[in-house]
Every structure is written in structure tokens, then in C-alpha cells.
Protein backbone atom coordinates (compact mmCIF):
# COMPACT_ATOMS: atom_id res chain seq x y z
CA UNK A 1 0.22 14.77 -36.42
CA UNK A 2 1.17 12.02 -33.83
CA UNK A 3 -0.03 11.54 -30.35
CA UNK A 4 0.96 9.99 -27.61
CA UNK A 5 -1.55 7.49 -26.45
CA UNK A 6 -1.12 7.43 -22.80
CA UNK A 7 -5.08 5.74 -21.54
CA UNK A 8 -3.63 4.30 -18.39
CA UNK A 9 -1.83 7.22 -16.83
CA UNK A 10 -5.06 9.97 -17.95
CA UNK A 11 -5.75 11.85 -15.01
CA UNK A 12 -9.63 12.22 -15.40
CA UNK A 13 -9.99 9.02 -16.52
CA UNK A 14 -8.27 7.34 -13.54
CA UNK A 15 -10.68 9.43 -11.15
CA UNK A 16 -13.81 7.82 -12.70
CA UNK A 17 -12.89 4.20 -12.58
CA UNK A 18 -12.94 2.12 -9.48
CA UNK A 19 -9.41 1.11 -8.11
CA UNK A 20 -8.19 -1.49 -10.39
CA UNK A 21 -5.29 -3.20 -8.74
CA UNK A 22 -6.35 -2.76 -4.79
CA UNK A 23 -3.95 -5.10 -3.94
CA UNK A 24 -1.28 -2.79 -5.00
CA UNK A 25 -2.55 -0.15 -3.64
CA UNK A 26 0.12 -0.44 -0.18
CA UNK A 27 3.08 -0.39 -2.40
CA UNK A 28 4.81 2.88 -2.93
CA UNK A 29 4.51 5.12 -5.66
CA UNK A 30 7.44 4.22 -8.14
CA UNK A 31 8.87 7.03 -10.47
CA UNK A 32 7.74 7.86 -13.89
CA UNK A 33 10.49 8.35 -16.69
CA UNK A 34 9.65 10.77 -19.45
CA UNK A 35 8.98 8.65 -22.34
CA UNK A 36 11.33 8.90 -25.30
CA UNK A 37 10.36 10.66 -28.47
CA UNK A 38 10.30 6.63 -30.33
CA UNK A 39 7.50 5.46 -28.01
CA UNK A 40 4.69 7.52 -29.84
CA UNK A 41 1.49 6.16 -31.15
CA UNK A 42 -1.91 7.52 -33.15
CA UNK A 43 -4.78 7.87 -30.31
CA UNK A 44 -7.56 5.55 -31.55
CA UNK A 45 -10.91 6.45 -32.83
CA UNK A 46 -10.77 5.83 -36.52
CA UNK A 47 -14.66 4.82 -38.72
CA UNK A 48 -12.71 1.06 -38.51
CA UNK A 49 -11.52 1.19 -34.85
CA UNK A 50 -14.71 2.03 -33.62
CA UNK A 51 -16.64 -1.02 -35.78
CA UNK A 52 -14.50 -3.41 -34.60
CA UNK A 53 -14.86 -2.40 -31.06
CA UNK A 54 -18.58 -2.45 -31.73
CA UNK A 55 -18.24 -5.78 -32.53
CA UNK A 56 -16.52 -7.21 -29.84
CA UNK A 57 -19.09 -5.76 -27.00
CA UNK A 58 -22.50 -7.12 -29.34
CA UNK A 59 -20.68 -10.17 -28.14
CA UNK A 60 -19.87 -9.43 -24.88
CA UNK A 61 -16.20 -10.19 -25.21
CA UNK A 62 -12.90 -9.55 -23.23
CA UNK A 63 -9.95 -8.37 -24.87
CA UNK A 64 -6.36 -8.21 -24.01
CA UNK A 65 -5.84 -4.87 -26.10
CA UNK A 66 -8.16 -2.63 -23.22
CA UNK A 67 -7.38 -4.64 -19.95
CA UNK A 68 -3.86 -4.83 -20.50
CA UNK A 69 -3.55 -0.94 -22.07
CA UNK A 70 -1.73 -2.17 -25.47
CA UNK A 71 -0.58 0.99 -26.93
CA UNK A 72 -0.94 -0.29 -30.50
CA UNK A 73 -4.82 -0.90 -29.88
CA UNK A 74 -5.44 2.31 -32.56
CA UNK A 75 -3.72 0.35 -35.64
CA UNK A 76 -4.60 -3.23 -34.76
CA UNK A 77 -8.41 -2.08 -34.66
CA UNK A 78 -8.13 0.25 -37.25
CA UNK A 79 -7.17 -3.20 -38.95
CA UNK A 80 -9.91 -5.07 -37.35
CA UNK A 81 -7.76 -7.04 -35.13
CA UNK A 82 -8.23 -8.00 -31.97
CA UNK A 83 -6.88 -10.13 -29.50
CA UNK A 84 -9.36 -12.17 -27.35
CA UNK A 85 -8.86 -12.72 -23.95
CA UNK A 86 -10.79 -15.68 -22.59
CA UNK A 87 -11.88 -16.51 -19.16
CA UNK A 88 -12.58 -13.81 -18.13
CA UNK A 89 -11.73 -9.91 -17.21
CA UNK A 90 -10.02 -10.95 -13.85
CA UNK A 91 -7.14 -13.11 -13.17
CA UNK A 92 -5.86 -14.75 -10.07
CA UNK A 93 -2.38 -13.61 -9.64
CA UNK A 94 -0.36 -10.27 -9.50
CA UNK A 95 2.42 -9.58 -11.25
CA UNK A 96 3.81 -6.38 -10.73
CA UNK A 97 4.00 -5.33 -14.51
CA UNK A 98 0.70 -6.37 -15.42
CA UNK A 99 -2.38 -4.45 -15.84
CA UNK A 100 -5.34 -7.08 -16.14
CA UNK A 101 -7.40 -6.94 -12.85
CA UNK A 102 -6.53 -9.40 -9.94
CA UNK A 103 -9.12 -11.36 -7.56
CA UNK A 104 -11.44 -14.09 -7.57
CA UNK A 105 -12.85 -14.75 -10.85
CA UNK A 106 -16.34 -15.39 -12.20
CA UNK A 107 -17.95 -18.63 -13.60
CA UNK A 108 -16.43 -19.60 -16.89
CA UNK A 109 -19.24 -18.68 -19.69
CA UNK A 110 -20.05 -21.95 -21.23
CA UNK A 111 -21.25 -19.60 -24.58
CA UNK A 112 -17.77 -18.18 -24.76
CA UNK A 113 -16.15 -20.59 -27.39
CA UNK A 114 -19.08 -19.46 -29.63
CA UNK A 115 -19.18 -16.24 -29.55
CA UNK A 116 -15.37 -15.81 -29.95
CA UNK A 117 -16.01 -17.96 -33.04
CA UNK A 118 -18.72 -15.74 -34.63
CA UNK A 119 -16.86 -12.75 -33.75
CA UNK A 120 -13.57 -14.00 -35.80
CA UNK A 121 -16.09 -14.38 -38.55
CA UNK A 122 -17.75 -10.96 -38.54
CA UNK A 123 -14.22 -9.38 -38.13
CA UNK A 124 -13.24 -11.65 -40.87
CA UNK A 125 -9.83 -13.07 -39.35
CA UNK A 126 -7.34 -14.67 -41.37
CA UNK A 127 -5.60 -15.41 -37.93
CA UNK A 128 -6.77 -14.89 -34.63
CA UNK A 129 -4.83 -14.66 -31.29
CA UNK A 130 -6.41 -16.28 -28.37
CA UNK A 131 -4.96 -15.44 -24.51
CA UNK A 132 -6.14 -15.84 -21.74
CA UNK A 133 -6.07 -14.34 -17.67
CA UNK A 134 -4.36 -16.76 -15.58
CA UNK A 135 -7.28 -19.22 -13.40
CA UNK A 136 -5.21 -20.66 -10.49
CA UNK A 137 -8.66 -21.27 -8.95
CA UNK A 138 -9.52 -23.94 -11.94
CA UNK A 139 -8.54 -27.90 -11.51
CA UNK A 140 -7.02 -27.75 -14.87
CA UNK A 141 -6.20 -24.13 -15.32
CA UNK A 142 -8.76 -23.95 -18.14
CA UNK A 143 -7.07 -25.96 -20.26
CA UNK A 144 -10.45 -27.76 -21.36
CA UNK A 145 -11.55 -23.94 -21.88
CA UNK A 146 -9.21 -23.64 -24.13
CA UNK A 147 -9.52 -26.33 -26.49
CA UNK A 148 -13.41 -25.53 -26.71
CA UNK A 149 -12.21 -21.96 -28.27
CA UNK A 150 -10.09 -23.58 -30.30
CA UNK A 151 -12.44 -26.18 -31.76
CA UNK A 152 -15.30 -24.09 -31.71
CA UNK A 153 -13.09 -21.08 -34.07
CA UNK A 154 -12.22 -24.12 -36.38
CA UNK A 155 -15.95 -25.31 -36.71
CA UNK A 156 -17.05 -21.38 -37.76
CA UNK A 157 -13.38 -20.68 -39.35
CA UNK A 158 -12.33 -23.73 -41.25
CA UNK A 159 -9.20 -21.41 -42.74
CA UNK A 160 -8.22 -19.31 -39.95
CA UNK A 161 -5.02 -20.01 -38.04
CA UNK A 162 -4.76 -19.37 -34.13
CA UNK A 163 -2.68 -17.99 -32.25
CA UNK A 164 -2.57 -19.04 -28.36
CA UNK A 165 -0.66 -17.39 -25.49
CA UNK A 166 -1.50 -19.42 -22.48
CA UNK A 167 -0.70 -19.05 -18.60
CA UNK A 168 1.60 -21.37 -17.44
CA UNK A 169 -0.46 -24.10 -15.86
CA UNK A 170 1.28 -24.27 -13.17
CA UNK A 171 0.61 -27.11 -10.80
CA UNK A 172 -2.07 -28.38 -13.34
CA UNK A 173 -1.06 -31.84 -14.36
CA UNK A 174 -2.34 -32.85 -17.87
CA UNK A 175 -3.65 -29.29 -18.53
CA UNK A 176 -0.94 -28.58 -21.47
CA UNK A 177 -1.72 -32.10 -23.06
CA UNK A 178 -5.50 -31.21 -23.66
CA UNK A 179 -4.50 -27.90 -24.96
CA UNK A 180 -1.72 -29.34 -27.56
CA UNK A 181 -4.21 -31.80 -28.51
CA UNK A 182 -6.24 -28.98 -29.95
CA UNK A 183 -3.79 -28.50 -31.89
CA UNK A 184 -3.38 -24.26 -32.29
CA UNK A 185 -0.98 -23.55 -35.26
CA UNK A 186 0.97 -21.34 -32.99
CA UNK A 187 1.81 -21.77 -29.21
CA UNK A 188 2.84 -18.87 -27.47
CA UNK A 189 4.16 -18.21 -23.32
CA UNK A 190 5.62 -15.69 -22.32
CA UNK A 191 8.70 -15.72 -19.91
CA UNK A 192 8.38 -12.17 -19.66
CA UNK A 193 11.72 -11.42 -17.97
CA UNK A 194 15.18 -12.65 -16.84
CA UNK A 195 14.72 -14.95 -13.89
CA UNK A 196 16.53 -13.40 -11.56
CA UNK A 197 13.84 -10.71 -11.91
CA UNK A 198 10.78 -13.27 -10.74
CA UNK A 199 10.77 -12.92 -7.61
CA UNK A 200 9.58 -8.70 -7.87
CA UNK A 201 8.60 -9.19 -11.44
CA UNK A 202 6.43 -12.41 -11.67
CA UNK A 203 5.96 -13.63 -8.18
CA UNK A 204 3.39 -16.22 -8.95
CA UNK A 205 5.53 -18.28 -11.75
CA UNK A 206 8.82 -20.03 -12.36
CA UNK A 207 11.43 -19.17 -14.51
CA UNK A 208 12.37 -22.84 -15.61
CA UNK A 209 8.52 -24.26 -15.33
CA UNK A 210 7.62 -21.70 -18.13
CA UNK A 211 10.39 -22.77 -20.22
CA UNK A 212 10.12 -26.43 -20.03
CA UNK A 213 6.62 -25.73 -21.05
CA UNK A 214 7.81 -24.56 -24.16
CA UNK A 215 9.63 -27.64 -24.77
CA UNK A 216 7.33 -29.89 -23.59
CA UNK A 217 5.12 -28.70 -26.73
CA UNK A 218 7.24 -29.34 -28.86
CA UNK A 219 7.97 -33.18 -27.78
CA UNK A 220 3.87 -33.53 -27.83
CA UNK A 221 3.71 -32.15 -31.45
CA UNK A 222 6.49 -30.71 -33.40
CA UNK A 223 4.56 -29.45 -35.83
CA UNK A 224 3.10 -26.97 -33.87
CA UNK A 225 5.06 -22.95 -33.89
CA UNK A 226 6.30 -22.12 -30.50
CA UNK A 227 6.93 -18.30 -29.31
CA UNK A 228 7.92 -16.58 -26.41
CA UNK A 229 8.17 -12.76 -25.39
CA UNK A 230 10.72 -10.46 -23.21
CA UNK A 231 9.98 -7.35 -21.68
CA UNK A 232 12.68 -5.13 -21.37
CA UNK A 233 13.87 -2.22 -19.51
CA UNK A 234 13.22 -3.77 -16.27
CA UNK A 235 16.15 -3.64 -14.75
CA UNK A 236 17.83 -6.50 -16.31
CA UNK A 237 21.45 -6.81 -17.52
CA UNK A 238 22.12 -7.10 -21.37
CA UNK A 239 23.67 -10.94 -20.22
CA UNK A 240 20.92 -12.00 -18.86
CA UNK A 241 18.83 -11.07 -21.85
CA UNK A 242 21.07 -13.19 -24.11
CA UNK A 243 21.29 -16.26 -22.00
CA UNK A 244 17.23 -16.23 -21.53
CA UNK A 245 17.60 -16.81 -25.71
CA UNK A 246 19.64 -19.49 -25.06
CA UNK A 247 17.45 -20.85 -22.99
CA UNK A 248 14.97 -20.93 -25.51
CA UNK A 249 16.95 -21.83 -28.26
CA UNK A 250 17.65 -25.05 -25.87
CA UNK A 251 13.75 -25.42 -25.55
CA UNK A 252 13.48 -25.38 -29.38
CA UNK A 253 11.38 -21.90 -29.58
CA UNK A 254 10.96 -20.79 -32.91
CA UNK A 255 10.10 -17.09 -32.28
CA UNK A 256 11.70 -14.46 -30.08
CA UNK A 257 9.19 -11.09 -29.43
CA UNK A 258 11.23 -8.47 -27.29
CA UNK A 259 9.47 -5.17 -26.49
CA UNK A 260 9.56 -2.34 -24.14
CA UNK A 261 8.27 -2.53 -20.86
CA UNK A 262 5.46 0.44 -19.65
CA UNK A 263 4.46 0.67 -16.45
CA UNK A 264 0.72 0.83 -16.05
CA UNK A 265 0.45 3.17 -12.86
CA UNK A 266 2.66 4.43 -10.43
CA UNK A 267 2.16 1.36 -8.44
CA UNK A 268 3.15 -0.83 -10.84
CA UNK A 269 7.02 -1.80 -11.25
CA UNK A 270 9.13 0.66 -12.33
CA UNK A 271 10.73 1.69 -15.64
CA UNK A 272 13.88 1.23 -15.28
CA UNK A 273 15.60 2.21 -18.01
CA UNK A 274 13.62 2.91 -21.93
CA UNK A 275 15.82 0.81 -24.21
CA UNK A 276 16.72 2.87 -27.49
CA UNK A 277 15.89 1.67 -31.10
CA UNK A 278 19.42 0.52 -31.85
CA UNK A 279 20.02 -1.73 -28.81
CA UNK A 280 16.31 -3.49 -30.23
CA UNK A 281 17.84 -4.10 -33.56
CA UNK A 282 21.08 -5.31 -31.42
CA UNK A 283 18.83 -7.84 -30.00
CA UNK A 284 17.26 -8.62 -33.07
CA UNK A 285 20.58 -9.56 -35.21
CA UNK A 286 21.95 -11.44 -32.20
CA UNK A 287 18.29 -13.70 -31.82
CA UNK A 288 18.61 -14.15 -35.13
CA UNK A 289 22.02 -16.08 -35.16
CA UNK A 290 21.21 -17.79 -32.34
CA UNK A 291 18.73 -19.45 -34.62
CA UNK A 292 15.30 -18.45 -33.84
CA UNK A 293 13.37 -19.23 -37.21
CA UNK A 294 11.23 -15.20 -36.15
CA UNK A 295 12.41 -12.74 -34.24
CA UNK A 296 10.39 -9.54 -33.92
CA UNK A 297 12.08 -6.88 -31.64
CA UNK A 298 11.59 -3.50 -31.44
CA UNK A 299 10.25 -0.72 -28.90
CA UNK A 300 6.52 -1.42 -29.44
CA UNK A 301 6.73 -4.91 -30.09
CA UNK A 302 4.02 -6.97 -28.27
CA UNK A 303 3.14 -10.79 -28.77
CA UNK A 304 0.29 -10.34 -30.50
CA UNK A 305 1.37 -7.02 -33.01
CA UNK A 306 1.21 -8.05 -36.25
CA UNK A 307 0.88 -11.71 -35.66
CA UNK A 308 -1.03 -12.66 -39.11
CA UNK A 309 2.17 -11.35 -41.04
CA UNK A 310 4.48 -12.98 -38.36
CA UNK A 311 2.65 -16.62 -38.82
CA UNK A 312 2.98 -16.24 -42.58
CA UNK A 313 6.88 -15.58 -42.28
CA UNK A 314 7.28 -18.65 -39.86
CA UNK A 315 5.81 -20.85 -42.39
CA UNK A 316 7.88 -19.28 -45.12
CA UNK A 317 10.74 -20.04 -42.54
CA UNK A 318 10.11 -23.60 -41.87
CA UNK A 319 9.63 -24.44 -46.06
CA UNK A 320 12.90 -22.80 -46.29
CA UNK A 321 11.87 -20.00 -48.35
């Protein structure tokens, strides 16, 4: 029998913790939609779930899965994969969908790079994803962070391919150079939204800095697989979700994620509107004749879901296969 995994919104749970998102805290409480009977997932706590979360604290490790209350944590563990997030547990902006912890940040942990290498090994990754909290507070945004994981995964992992999904570095001149130069198989940043929906959505960023990110990769190394993800059911219109692929088309993006936004807490932006199966797979066909080389689109769809499979396909793509 299914469950629902719902960790973020369990009662007990909630009462236990310290407030998470103080900052937040003044904003009113937004309504809670009944979730649809297509948004279901198995709880966690399978012999492999459990192992690899074992592994990931020996090392003392962050990862995106728990802070950010991905609801396909149960079957990417289960699989033994896990998506690091470097940096650090606490990230210098807010964005109102997000639900990674916001204030001042520690030191970074010079022994970071090395343990996330050892733990790829022990998990035995094929592919790794690598993302990060976002460090305003940084000169270069921990950009030269970044690389170290990078190089430090290839010195352990000589055959795994990673997976990066970077802040924006905004304001960071150079930062994006030192991280291309790395060279990551696949370079992932997420718009997130429409930008008309920035200003309430994701306060702290710009629409057309993200996206020119994106292309700038590209003109600094083409060979290099660039992705970007959508949340959806936010609020926006169904024409502003297909000129954001156009937009990304134009930046030369080779793969399109689109998945359903849920709301961490009741302080968190609301759900607007739960998008149905068929209007995904609407998305999907239309993404794919725009061009995109991937397009992965469905109501659980996150960046990282599935990402080993999704790498192989782009390079299937690109040979023309």
C-alpha cells in the first residue's frame, strides 16, 4: 500500500524542531490545498534507505533530499542516491518556496571536497549531483568551493559524471569561469519560475541574470550539458510557462525539468493551483518541439530525480542516437 509522505507538514514533528524559517515567521498563514490523489509517494525506511543515510552522516554531510523535504527521498535512497548539498546547511537568502534554512552561514569546511568524494565511492555513484545553498556572504560565491568538489570527486571517481546545480552568483564576477573550468559534465540553474513571479517568488535573484548564466556556459565550453528547472502551480499563466522555454531555448539549454510546486509550511508561498498529469505531458510534448535535446516533466519531477538515467539519454541525444 502507498503513503503519502508528508515530513514537512507532521504535526509532532514540527513541535520538536526549533523554528526553521524565523524570518518567515511574520508572514501570514497561507492556505493548504488537499493534495491530489497523483502526488503520492512510499514513506522511506527501506534495509537500503537507511544504509545510505548511514553513510552520509559517518561523513558528516549535507544533503539537499532532507533540508529541502524532496518527496522522492524514499526511492532515490532506496537506490543509494543522494544529492549533496555543499556549503553548508544554511543559506543566505529567502525565497519564499524554499525550505533550506536562512541566516548567516558557518565557515566553509576545508575537508568537505573529500569527504563528498569518499562518500560517492562508498555509495558507489555512477553519477553524482552536486548543489549547493546560496553564500551571498562569500567574495566569489563559492565558486572556488566548487571546483575543489569537483576535482576532488574526479581524483577518488575517475568514471563518475557530475551533476552541478549552482546558485546564481550573483554579483560575483569571475565566479562562473572557475566553476566551468572544472569542467562538470552537466551544468544545472534553476530559474525556478516565470519572472513576473520574482519579485514574491525569488526576491533575492533576477530573472534574466539566471538565464544569461546559462548561456554564458555554454560560450565558455560547449561541450558541457546545460539544464534548467520550473516549478509550477505557482500562480503562473500557461504563456508565461512557454515563453520561459523560449527563453531557454534562446540560451541554448539542453534540458527542461518541470515539476510541481509544494509548499513547505503554511508560511511558505502558496499552492496555487496542483497541475494535473495531462497538462505535464502537455508541457512535455510542447518542450520537446521547441527543441530541448531532455525534457523531463511530470508531477514529481525534481532536478536531481533520476539524473544518472537522464545524463545517459542526453548523451544518447547529442550522438544522435
Amino acid at each position: 500500500m502507498k503513503l503519502v509522505l508528508d515530513l514537512l507538514n507532521n504535526d509532532q514533528r514540527r513541535m520538536t524542531m526549533p523554528v526553521r524559517h524565523p524570518e518567515k515567521q511574520a508572514n501570514s498563514d497561507t492556505p493548504v490545498l488537499r493534495k491530489p490523489e497523483w502526488i503520492r509517494v512510499k514513506a522511506p525506511g527501506s534495509p537500503a534507505y537507511m544504509e545510505t543515510r548511514k553513510i552520509v552522516r559517518e561523513h558528516g554531510l549535507v544533503t539537499v533530499c532532507e533540508e529541502a523535504g524532496c518527496p522522492n527521498i524514499g526511492e532515490c535512497w532506496e537506490k543509494k542516491h543522494a544529492t549533496f548539498m555543499i556549503m553548508g546547511e544554511i543559506c543566505t537568502r529567502a525565497c519564499a518556496f524554499c525550505n533550506v534554512r536562512t541566516g548567516l552561514p558557518q565557515p566553509l569546511d576545508p575537508l568537505e571536497p573529500q569527504h563528498t568524494a569518499e562518500t560517492v565511492r562508498k555509495l558507489g555513484l555512477l553519477h553524482v549531483v552536486i548543489t549547493s545553498v546560496d553564500r551571498d556572504d562569500l567574495d566569489d560565491g563559492g565558486a572556488a568551493h566548487f571546483a575543489a568538489v569537483i576535482h576532488a570527486i574526479r581524483a577518488l571517481n575517475p568514471t563518475t559524471t557530475i551533476e552541478i546545480l549552482t546558485p546564481d552568483f550573483l554579483r560575483k564576477p569571475g565566479a562562473l569561469e572557475v566553476v566551468v573550468a572544472a569542467k562538470p559534465d552537466v551544468f544545472n540553474h534553476n530559474l525556478e519560475t516565470v519572472p513576473g513571479k520574482y519579485p514574491t517568488v525569488r526576491p533575492g535573484a533576477r530573472y534574466f541574470h539566471s538565464l544569461r548564466l546559462l548561456q554564458r556556459v555554454k560560450e565558455l565550453d560547449a561541450s558541457i550539458f546545460t539544464k534548467s528547472g520550473l516549478m509550477v502551480g505557482l500562480g503562473e499563466t500557461r504563456t508565461e510557462i512557454l515563453q520561459v522555454m523560449d527563453d531557454l531555448r534562446v540560451a541554448d539549454v539542453d534540458f527542461l525539468t518541470i515539476g510541481q510546486y509544494l509548499q513547505p509550511t503554511r508560511k511558505h508561498h502558496e499552492v496555487v493551483a496542483f497541475i494535473t498529469p495531462d497538462e505535464f505531458k502537455s508541457y512535455e510534448v510542447i518542450a520537446n518541439a521547441k527543441g530541448f535535446a531532455l525534457v523531463s516533466a511530470s508531477p514529481l519531477t525534481r532536478s536531481s530525480h533520476h539524473a544518472g538515467d537522464d545524463f545517459a539519454r542526453l548523451k544518447r541525444a547529442r550522438a544522435g542516437a
